[in-house]
PDB file of N, CA and C in Angstrom:
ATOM      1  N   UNK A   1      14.211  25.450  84.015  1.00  0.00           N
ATOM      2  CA  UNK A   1      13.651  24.701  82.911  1.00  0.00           C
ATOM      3  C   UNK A   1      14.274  23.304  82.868  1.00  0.00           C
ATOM      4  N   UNK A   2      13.474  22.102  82.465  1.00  0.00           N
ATOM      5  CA  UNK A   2      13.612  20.922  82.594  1.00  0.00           C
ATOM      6  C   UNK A   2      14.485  21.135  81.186  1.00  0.00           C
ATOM      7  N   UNK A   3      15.698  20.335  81.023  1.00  0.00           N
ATOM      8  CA  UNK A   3      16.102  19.935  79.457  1.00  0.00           C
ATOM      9  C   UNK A   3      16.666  18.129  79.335  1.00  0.00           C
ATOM     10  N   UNK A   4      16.197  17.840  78.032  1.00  0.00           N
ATOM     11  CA  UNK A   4      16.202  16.398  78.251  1.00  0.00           C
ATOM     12  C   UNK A   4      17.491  16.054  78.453  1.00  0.00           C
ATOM     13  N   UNK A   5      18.590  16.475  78.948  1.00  0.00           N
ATOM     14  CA  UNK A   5      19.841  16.182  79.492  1.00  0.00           C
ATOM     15  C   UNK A   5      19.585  16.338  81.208  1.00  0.00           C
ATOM     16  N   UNK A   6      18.633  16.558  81.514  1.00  0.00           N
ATOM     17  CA  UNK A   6      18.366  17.077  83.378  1.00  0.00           C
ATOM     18  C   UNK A   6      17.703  15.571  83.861  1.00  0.00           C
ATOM     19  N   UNK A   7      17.509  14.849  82.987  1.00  0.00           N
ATOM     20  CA  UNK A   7      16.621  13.337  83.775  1.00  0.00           C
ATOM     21  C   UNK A   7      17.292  12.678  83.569  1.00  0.00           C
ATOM     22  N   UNK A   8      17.333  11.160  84.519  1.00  0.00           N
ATOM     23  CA  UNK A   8      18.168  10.763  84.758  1.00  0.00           C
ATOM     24  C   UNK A   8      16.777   8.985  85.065  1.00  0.00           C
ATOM     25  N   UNK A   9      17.421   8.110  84.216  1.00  0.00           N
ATOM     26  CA  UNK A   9      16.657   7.310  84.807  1.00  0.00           C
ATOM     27  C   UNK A   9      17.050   6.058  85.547  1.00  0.00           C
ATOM     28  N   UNK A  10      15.742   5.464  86.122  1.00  0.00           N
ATOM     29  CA  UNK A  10      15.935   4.269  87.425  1.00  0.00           C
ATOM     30  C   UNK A  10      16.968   3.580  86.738  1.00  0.00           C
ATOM     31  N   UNK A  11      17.667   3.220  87.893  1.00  0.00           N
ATOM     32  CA  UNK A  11      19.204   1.832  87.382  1.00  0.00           C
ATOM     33  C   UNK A  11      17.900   0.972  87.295  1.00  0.00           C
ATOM     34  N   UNK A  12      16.989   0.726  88.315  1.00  0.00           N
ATOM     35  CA  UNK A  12      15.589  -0.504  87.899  1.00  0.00           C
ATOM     36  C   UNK A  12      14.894  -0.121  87.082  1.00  0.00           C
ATOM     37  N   UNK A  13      15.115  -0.781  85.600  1.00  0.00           N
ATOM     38  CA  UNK A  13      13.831  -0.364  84.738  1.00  0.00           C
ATOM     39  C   UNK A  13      13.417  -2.158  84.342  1.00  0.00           C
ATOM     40  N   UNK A  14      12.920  -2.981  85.191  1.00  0.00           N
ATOM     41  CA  UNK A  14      12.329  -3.449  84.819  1.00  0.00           C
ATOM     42  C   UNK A  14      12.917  -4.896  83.701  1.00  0.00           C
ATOM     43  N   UNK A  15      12.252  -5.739  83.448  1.00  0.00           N
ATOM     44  CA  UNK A  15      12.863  -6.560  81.975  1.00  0.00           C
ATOM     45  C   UNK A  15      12.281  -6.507  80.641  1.00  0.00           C
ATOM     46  N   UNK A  16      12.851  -7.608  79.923  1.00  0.00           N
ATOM     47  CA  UNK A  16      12.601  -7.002  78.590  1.00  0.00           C
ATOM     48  C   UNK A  16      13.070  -6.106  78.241  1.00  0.00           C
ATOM     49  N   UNK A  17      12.453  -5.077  77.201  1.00  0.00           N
ATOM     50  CA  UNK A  17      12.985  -3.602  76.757  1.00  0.00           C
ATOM     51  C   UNK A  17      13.702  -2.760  77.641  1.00  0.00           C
ATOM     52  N   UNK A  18      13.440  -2.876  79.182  1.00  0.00           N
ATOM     53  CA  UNK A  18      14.108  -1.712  79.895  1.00  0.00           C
ATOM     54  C   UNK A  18      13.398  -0.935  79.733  1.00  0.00           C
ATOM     55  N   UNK A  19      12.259  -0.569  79.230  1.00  0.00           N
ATOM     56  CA  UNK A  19      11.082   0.452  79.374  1.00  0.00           C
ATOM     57  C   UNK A  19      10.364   0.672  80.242  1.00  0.00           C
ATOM     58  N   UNK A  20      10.596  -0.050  81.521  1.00  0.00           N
ATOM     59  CA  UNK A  20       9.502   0.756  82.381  1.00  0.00           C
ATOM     60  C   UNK A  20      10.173   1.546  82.690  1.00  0.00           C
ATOM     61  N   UNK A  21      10.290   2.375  83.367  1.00  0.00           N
ATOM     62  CA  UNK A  21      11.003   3.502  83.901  1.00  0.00           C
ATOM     63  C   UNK A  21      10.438   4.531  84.546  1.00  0.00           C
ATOM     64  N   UNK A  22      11.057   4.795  85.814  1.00  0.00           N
ATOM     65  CA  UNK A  22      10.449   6.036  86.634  1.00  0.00           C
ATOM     66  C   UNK A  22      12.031   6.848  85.869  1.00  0.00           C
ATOM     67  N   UNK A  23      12.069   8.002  85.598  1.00  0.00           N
ATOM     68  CA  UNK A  23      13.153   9.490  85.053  1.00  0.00           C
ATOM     69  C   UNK A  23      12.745  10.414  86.595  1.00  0.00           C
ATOM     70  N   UNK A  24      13.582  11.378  86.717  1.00  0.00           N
ATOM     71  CA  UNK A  24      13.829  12.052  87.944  1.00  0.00           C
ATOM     72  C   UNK A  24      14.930  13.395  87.479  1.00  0.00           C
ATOM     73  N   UNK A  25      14.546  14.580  88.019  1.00  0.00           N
ATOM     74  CA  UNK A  25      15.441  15.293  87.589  1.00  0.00           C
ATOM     75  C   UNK A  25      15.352  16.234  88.515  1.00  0.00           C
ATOM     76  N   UNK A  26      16.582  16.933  89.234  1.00  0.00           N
ATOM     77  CA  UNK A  26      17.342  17.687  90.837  1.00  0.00           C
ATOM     78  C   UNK A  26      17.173  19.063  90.038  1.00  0.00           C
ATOM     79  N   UNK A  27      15.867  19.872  89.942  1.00  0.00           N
ATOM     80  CA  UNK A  27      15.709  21.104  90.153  1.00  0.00           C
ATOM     81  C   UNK A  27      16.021  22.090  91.033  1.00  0.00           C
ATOM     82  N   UNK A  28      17.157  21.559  92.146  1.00  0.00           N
ATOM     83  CA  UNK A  28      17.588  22.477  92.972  1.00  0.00           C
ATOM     84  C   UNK A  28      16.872  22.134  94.272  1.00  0.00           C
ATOM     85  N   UNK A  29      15.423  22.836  94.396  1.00  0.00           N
ATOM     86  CA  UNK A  29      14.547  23.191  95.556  1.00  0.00           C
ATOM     87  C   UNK A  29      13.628  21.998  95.602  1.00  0.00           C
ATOM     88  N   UNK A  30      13.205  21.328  94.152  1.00  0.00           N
ATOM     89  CA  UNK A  30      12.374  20.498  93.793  1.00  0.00           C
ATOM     90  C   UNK A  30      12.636  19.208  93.094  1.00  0.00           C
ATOM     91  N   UNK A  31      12.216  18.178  92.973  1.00  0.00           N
ATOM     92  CA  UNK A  31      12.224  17.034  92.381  1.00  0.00           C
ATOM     93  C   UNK A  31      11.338  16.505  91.594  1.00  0.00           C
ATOM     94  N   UNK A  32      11.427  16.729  89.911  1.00  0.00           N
ATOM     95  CA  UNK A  32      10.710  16.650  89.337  1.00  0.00           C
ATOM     96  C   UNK A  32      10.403  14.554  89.005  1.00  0.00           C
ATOM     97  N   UNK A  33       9.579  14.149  88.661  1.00  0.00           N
ATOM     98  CA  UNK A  33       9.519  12.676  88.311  1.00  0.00           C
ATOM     99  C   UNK A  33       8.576  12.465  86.857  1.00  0.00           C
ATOM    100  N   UNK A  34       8.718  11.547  86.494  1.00  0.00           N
ATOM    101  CA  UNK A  34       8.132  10.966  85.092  1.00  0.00           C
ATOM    102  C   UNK A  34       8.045   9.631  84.722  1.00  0.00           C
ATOM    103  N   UNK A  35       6.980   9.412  83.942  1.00  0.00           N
ATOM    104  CA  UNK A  35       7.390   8.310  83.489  1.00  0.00           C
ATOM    105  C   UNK A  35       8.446   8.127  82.146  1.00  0.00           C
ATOM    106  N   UNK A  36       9.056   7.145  81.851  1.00  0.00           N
ATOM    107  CA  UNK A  36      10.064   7.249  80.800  1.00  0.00           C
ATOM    108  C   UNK A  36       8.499   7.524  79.371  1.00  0.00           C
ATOM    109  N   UNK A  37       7.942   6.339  79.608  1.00  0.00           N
ATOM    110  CA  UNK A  37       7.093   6.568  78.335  1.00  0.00           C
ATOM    111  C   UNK A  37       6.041   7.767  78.106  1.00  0.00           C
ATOM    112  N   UNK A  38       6.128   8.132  79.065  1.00  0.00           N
ATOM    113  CA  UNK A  38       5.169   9.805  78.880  1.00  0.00           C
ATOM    114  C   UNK A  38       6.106  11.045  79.277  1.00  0.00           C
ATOM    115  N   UNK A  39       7.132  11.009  78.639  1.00  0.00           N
ATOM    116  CA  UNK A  39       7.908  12.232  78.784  1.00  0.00           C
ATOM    117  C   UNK A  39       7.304  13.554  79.064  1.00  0.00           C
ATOM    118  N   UNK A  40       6.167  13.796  78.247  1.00  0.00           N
ATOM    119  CA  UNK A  40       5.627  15.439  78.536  1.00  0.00           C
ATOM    120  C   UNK A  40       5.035  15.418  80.081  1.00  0.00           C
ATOM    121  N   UNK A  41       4.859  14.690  80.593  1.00  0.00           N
ATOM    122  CA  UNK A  41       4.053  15.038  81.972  1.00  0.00           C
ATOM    123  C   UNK A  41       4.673  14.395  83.265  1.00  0.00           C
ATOM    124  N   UNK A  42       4.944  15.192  84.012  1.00  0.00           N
ATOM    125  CA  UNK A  42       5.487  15.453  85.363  1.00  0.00           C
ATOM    126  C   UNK A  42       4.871  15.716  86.221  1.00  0.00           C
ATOM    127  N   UNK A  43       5.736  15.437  87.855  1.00  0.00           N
ATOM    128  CA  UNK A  43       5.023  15.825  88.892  1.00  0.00           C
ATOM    129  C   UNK A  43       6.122  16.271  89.621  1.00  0.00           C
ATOM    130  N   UNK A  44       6.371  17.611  90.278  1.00  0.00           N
ATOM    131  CA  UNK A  44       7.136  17.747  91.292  1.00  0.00           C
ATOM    132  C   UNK A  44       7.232  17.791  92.925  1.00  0.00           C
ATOM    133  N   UNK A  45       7.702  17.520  93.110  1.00  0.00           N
ATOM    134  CA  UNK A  45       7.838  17.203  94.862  1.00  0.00           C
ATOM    135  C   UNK A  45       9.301  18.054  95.632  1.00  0.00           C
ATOM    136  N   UNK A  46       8.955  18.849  96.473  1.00  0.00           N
ATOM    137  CA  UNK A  46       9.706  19.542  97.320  1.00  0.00           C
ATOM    138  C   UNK A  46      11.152  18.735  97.636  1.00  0.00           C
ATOM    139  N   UNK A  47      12.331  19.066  97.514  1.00  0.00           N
ATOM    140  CA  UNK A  47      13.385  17.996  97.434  1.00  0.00           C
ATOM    141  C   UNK A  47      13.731  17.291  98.890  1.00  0.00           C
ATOM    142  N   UNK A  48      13.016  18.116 100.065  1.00  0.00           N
ATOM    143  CA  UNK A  48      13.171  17.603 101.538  1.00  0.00           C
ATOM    144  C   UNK A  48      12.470  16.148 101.071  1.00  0.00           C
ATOM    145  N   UNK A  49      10.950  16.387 100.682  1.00  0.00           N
ATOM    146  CA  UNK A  49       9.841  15.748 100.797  1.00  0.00           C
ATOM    147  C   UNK A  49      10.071  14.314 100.244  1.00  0.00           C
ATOM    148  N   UNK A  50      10.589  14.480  99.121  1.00  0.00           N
ATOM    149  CA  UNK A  50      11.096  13.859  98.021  1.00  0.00           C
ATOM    150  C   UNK A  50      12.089  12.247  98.720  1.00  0.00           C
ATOM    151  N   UNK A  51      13.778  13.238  99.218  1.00  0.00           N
ATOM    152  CA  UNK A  51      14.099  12.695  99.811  1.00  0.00           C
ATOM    153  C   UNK A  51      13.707  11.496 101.131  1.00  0.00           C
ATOM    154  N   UNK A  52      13.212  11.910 101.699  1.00  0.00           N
ATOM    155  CA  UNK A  52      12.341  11.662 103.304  1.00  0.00           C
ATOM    156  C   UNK A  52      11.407  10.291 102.487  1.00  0.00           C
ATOM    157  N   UNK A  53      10.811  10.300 101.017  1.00  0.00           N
ATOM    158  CA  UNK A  53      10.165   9.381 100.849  1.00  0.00           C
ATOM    159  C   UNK A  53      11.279   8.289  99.940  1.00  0.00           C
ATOM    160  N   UNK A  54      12.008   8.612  99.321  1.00  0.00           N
ATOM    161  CA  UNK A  54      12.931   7.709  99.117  1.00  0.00           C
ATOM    162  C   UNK A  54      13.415   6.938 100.374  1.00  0.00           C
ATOM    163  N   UNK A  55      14.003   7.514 101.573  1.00  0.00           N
ATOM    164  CA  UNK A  55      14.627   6.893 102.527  1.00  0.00           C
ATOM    165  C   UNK A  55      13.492   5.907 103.111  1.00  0.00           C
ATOM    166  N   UNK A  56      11.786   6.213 103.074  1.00  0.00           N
ATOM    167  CA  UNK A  56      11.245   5.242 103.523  1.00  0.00           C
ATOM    168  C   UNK A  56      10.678   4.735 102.734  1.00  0.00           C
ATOM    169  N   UNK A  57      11.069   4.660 101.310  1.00  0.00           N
ATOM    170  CA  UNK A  57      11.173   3.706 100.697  1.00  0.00           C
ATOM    171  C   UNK A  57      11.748   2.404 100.124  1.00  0.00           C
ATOM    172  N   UNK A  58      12.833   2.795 100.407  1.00  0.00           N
ATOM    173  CA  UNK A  58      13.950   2.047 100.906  1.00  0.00           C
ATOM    174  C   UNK A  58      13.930   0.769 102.054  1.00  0.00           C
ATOM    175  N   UNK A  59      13.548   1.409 103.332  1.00  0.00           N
ATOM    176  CA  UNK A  59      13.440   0.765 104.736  1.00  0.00           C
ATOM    177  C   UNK A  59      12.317  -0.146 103.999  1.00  0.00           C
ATOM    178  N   UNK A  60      11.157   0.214 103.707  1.00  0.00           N
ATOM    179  CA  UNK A  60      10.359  -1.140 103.401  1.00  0.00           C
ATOM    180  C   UNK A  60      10.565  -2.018 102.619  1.00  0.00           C
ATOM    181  N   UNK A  61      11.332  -1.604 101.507  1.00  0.00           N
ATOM    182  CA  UNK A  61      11.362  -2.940 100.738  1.00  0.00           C
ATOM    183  C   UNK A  61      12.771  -3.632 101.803  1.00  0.00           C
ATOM    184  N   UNK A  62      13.108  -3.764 102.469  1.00  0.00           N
ATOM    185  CA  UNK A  62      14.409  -4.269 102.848  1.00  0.00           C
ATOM    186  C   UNK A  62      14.030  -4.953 103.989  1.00  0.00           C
ATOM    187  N   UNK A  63      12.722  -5.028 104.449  1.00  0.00           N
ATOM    188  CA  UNK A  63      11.917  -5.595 105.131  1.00  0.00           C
ATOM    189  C   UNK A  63      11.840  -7.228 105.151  1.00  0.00           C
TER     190      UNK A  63
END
């Protein structure tokens, strides 16, 4: 079970308010994501999968 102590949000949120926000939370097997401003709705992603797209997410912006 997700509890609002399990998300964790982007060091990048953006300017102004600091409200944009991608939240993220290490279910173990899975990687759940959110937006900060729509807390009730999620998407999870397999934590290999997850990972593997962070790392090439990374490589491109550094481009």
């Amino acid at each position: 079970m997700i509890t609002p102590t399990s998300w964790k949000k982007s060091s990048f949120s953006g300017g102004g308010e600091g409200n944009d926000c991608v939240e993220v939370a290490d279910l173990g097997t899975h990687i759940a994501v959110r937006d900060s401003k729509v807390a009730g709705a999620a998407v999870t992603f397999p934590a290999d999968v997850f990972a593997r797209f962070v790392v090439t997410l990374k490589r491109a912006t550094s481009l």
